[in-house]
PDB file of N, CA and C in Angstrom:
ATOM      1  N   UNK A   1       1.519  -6.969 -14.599  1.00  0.00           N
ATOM      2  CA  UNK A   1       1.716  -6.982 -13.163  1.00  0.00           C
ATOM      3  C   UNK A   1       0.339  -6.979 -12.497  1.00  0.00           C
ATOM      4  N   UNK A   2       0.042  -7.966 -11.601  1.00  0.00           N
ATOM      5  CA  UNK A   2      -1.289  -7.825 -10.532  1.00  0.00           C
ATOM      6  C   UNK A   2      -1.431  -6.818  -9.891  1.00  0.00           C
ATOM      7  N   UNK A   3      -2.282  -6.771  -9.205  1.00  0.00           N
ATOM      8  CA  UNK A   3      -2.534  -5.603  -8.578  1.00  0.00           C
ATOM      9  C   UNK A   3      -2.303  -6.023  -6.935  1.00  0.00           C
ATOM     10  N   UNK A   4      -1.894  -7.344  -6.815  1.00  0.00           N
ATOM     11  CA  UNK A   4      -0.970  -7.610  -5.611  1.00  0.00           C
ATOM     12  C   UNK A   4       0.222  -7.097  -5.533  1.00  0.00           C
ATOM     13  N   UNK A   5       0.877  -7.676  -7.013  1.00  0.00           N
ATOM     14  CA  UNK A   5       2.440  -7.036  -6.902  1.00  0.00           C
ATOM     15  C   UNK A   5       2.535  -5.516  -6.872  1.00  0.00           C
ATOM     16  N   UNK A   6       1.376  -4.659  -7.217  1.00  0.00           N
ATOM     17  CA  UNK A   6       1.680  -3.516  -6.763  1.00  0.00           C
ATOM     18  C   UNK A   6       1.038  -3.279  -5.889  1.00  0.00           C
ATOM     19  N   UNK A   7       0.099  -3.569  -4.950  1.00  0.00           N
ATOM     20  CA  UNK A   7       0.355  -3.348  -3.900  1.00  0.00           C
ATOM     21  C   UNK A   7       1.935  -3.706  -2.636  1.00  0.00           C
ATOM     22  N   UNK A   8       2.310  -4.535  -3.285  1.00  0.00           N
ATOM     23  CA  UNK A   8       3.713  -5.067  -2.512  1.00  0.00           C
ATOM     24  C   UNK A   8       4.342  -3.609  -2.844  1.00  0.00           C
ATOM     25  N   UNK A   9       4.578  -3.435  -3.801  1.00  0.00           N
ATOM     26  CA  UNK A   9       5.618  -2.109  -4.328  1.00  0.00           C
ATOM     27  C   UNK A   9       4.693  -1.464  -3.667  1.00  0.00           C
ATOM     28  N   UNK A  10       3.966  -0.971  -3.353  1.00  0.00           N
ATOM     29  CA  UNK A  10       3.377   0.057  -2.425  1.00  0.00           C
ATOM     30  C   UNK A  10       3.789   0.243  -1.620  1.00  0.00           C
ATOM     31  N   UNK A  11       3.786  -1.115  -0.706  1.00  0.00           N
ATOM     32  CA  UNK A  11       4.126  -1.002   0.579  1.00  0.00           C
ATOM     33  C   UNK A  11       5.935  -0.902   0.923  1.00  0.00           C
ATOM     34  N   UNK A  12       6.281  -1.248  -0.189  1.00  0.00           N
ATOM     35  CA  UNK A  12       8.072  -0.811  -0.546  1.00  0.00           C
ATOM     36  C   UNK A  12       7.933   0.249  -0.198  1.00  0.00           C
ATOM     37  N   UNK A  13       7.179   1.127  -1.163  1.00  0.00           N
ATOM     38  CA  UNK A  13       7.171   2.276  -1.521  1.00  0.00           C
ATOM     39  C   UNK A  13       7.178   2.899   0.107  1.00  0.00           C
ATOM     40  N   UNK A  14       6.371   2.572   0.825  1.00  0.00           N
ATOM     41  CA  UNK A  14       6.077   3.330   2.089  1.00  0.00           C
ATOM     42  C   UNK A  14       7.060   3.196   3.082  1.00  0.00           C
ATOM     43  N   UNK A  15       7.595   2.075   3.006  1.00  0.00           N
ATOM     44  CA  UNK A  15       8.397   2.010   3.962  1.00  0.00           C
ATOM     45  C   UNK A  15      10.148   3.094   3.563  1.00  0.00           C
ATOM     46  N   UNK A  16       9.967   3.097   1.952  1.00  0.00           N
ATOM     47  CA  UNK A  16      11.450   4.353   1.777  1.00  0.00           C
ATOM     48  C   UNK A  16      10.484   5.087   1.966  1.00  0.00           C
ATOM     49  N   UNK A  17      10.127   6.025   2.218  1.00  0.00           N
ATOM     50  CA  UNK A  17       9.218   7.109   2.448  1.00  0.00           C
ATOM     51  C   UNK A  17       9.154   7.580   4.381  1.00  0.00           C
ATOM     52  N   UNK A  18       9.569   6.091   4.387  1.00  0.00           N
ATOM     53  CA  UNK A  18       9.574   6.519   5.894  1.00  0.00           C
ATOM     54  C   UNK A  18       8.064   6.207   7.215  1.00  0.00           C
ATOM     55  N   UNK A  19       7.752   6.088   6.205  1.00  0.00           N
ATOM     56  CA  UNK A  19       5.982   5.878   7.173  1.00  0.00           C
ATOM     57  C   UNK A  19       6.339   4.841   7.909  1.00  0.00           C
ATOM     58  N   UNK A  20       6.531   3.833   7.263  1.00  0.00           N
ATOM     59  CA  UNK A  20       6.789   2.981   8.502  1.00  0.00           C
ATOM     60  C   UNK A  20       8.461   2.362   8.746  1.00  0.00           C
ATOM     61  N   UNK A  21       8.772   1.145   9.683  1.00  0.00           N
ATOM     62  CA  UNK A  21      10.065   0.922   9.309  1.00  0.00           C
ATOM     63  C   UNK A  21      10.422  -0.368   8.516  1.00  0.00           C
ATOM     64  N   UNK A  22       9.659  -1.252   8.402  1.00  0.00           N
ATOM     65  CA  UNK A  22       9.044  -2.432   7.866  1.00  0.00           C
ATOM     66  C   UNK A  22       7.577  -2.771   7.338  1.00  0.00           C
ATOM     67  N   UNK A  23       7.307  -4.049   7.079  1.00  0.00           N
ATOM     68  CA  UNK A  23       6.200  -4.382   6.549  1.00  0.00           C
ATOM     69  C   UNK A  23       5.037  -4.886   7.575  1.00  0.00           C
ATOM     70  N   UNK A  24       5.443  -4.796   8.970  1.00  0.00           N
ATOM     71  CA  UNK A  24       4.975  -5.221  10.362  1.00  0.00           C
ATOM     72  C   UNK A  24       4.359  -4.122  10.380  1.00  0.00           C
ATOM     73  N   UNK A  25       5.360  -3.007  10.441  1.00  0.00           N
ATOM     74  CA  UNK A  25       4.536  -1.800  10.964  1.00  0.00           C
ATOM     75  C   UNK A  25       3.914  -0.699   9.698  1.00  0.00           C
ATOM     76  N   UNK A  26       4.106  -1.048   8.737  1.00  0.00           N
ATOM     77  CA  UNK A  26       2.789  -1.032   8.048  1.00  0.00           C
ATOM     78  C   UNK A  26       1.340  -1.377   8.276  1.00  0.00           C
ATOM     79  N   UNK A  27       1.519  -2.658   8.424  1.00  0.00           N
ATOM     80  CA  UNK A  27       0.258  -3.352   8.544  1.00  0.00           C
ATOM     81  C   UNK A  27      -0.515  -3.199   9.679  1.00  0.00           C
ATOM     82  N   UNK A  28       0.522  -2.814  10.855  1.00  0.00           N
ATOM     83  CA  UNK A  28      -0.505  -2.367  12.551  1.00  0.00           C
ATOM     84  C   UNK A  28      -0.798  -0.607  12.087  1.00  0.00           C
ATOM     85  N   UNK A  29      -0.156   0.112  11.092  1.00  0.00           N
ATOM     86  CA  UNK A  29      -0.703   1.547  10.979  1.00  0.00           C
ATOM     87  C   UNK A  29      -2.006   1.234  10.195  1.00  0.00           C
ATOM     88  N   UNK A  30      -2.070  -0.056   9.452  1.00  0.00           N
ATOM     89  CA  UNK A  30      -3.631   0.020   8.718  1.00  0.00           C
ATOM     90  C   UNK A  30      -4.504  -0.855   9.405  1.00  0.00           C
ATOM     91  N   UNK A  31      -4.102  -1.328  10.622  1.00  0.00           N
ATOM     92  CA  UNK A  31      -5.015  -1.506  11.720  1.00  0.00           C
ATOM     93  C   UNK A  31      -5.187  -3.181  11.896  1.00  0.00           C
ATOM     94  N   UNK A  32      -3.447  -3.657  11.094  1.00  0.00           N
ATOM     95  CA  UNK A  32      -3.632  -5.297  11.346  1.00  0.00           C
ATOM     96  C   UNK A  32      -3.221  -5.448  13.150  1.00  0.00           C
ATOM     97  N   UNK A  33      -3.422  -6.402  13.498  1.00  0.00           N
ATOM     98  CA  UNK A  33      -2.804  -6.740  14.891  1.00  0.00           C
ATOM     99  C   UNK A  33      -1.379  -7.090  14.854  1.00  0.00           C
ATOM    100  N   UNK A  34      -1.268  -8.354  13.908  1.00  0.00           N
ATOM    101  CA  UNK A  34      -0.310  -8.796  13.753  1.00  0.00           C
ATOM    102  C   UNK A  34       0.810  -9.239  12.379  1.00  0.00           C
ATOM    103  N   UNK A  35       1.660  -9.313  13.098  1.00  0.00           N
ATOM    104  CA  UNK A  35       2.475  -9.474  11.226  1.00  0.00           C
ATOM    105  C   UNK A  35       1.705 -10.724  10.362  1.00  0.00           C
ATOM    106  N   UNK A  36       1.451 -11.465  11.260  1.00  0.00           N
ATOM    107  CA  UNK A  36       1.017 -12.644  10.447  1.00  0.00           C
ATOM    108  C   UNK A  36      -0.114 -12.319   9.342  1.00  0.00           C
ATOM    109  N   UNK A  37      -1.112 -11.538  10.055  1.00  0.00           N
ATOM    110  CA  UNK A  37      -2.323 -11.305   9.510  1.00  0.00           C
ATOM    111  C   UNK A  37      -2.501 -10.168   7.917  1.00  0.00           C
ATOM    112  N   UNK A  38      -1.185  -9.447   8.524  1.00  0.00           N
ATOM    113  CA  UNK A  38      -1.293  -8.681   7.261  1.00  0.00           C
ATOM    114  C   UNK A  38      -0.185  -9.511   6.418  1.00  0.00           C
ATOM    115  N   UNK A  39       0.681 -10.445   6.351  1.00  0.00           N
ATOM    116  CA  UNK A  39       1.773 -11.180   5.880  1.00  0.00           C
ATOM    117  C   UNK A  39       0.791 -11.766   4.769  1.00  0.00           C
ATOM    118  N   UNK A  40      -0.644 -12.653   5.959  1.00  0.00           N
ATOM    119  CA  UNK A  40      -0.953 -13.533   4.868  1.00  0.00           C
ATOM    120  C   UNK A  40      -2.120 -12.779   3.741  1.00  0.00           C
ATOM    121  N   UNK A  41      -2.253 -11.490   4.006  1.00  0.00           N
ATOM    122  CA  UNK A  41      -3.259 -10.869   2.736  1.00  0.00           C
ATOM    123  C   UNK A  41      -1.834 -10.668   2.103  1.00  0.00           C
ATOM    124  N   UNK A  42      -0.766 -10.224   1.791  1.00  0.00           N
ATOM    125  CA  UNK A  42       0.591  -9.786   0.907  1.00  0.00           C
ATOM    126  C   UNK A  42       0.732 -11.496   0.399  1.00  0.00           C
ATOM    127  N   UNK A  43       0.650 -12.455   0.783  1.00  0.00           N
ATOM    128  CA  UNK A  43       0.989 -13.943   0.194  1.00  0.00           C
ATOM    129  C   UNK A  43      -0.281 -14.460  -0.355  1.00  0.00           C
ATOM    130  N   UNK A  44      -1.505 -14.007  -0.350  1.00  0.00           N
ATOM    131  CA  UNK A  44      -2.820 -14.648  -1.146  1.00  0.00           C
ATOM    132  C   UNK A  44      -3.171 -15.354  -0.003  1.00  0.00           C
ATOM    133  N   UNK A  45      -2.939 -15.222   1.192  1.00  0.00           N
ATOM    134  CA  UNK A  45      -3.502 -16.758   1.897  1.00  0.00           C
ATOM    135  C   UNK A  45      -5.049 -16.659   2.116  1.00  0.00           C
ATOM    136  N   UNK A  46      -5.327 -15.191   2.121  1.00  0.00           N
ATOM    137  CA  UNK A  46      -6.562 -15.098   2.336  1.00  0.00           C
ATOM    138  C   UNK A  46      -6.942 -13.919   1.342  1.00  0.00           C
ATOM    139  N   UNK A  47      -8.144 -13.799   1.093  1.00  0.00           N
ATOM    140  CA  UNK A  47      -8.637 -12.863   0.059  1.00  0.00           C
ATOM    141  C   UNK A  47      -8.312 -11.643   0.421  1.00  0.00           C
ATOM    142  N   UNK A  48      -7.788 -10.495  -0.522  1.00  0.00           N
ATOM    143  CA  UNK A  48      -7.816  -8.893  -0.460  1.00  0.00           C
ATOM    144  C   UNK A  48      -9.243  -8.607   0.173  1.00  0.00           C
ATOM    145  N   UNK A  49      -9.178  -7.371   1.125  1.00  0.00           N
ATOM    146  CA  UNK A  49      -9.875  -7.478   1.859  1.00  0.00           C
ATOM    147  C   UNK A  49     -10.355  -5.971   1.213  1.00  0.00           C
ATOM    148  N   UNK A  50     -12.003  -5.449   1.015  1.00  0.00           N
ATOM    149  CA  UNK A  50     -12.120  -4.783  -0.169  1.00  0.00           C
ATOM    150  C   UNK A  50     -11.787  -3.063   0.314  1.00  0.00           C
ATOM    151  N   UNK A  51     -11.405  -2.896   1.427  1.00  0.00           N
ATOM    152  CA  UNK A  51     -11.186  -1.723   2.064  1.00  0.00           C
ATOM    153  C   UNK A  51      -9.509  -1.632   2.082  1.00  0.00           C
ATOM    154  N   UNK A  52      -8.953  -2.474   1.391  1.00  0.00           N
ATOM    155  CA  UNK A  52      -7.181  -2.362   1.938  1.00  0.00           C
ATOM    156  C   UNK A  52      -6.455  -1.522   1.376  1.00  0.00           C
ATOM    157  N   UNK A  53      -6.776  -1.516  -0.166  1.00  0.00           N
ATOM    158  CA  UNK A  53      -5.864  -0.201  -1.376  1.00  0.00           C
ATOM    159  C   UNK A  53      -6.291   0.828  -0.657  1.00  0.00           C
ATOM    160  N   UNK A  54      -7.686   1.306   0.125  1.00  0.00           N
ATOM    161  CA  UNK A  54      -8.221   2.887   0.702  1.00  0.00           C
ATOM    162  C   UNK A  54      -7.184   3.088   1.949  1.00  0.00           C
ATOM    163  N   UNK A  55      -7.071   2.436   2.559  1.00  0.00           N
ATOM    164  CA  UNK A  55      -5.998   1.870   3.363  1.00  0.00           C
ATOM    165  C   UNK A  55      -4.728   1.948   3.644  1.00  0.00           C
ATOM    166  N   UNK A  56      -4.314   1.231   2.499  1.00  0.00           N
ATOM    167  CA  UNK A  56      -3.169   1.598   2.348  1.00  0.00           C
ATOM    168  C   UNK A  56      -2.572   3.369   1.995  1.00  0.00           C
ATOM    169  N   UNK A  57      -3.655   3.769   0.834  1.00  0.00           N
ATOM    170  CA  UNK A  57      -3.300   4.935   0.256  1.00  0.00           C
ATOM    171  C   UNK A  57      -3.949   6.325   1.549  1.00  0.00           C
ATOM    172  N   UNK A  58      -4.407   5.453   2.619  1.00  0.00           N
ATOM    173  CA  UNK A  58      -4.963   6.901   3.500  1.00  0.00           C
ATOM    174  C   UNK A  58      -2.912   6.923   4.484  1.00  0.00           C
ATOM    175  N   UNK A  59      -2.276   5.769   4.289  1.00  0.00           N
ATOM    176  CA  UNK A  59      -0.939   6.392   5.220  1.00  0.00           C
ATOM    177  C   UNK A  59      -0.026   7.594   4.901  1.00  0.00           C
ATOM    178  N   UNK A  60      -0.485   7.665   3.400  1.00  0.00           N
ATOM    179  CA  UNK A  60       0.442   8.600   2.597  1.00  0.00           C
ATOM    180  C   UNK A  60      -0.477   8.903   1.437  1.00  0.00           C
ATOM    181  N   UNK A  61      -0.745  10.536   1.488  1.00  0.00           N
ATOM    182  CA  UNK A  61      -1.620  11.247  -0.001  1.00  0.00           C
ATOM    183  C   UNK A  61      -0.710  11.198  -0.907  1.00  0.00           C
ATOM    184  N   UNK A  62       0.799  10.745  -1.043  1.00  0.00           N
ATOM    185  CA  UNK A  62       1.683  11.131  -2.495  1.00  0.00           C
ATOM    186  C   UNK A  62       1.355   9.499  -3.183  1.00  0.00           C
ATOM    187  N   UNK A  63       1.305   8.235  -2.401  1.00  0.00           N
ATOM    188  CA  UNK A  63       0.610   7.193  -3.400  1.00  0.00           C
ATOM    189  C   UNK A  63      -0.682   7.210  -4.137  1.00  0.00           C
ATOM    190  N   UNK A  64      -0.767   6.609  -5.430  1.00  0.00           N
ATOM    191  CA  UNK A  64      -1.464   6.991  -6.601  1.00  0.00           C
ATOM    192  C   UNK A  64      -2.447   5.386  -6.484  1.00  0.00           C
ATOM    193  N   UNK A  65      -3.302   5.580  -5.520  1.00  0.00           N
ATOM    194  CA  UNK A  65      -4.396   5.059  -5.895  1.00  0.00           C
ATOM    195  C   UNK A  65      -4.691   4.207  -6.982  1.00  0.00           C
ATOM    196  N   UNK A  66      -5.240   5.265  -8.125  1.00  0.00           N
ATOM    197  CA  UNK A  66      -5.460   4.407  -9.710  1.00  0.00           C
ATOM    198  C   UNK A  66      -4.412   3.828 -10.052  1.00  0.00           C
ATOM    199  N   UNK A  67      -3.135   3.864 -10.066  1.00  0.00           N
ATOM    200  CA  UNK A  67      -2.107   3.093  -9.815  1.00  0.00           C
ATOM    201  C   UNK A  67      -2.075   1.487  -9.628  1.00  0.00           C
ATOM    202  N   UNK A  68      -2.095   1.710  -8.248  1.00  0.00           N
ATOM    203  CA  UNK A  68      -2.267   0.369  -7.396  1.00  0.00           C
ATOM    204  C   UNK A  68      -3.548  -0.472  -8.085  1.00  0.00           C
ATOM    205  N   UNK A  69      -4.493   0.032  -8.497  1.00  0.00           N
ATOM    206  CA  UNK A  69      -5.583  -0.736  -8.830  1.00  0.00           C
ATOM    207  C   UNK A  69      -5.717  -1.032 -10.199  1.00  0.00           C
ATOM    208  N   UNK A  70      -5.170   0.030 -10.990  1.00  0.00           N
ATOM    209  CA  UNK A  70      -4.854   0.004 -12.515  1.00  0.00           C
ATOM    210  C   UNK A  70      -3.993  -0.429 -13.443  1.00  0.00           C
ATOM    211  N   UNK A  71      -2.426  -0.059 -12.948  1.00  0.00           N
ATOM    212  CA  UNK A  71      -1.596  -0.443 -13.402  1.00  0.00           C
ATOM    213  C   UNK A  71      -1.037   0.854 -13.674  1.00  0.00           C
ATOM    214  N   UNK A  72      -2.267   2.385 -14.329  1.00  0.00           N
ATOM    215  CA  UNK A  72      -1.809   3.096 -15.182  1.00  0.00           C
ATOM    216  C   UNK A  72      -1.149   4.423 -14.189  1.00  0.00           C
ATOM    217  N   UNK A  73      -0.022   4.656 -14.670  1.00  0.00           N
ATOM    218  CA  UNK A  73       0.224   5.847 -14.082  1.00  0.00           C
ATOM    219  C   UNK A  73       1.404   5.348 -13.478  1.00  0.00           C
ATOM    220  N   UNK A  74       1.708   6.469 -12.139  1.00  0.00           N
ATOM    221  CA  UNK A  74       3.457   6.217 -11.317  1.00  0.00           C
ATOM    222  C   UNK A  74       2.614   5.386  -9.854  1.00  0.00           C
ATOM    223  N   UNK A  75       3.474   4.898  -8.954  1.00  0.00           N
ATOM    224  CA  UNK A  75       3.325   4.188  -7.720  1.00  0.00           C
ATOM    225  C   UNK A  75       2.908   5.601  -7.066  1.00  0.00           C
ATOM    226  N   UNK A  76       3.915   6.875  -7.441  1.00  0.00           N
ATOM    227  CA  UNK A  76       3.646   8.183  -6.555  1.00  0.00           C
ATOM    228  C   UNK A  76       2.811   9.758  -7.316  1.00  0.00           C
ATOM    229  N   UNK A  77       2.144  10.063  -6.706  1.00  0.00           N
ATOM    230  CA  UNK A  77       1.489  11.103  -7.397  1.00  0.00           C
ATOM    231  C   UNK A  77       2.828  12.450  -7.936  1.00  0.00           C
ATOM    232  N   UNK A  78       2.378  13.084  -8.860  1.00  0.00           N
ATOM    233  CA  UNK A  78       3.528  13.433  -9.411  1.00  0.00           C
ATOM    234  C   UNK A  78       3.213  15.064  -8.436  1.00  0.00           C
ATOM    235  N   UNK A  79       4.658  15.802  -8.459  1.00  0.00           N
ATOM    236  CA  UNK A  79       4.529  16.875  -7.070  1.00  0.00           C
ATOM    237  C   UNK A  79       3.824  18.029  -7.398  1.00  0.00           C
ATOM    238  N   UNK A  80       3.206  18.113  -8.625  1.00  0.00           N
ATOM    239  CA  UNK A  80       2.239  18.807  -9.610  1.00  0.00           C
ATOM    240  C   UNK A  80       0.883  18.440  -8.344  1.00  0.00           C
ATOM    241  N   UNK A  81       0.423  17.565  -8.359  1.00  0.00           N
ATOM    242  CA  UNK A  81      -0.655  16.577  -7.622  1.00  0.00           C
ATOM    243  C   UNK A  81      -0.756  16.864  -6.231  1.00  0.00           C
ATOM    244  N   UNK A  82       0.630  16.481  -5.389  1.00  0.00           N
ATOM    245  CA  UNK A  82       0.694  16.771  -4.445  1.00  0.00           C
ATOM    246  C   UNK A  82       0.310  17.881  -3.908  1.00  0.00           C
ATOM    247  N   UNK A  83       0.901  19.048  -4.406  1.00  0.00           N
ATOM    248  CA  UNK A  83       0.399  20.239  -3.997  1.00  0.00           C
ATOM    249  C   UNK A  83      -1.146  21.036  -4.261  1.00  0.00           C
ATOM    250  N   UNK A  84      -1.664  20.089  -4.570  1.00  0.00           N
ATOM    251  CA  UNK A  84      -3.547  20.219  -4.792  1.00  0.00           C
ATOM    252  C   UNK A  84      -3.952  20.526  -3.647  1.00  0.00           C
TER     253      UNK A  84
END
């Protein structure tokens, strides 16, 4: 799995979680303007932008970082973690 497709499951991830209510308003909480703009970094249209995984993972401390970038580990920090 890329480390696109988990970022996509990330942003799954956030939206059951509640942070946001869609993938629109995801992308204006990490400071896109518009759906389009964060649509086309989720479709490759334009390059990952090198601040976006920090980004993403500052909406919610229970997503696992090394995760998203690694592969290794859960999408969510385990509740062991959380409570650090």
């Amino acid at each position: 799995m890329s480390e696109l497709e988990r970022i996509k499951i990330a942003v799954k991830t956030l939206i059951s979680l509640g942070i946001g209510k869609n993938q629109e308003e995801i992308g204006k909480l990490m400071g896109y303007k518009s759906k389009s703009s964060f649509s086309q970094v989720l479709n490759e249209k334009v390059p990952l932008p090198g601040e976006f995984v920090t980004k993403l993972c500052k909406l919610s401390d229970r997503l696992e970082k090394n995760w998203i970038t690694t592969g290794k580990g859960n999408v969510l920090k385990s509740d062991n973690e959380n409570k650090q």
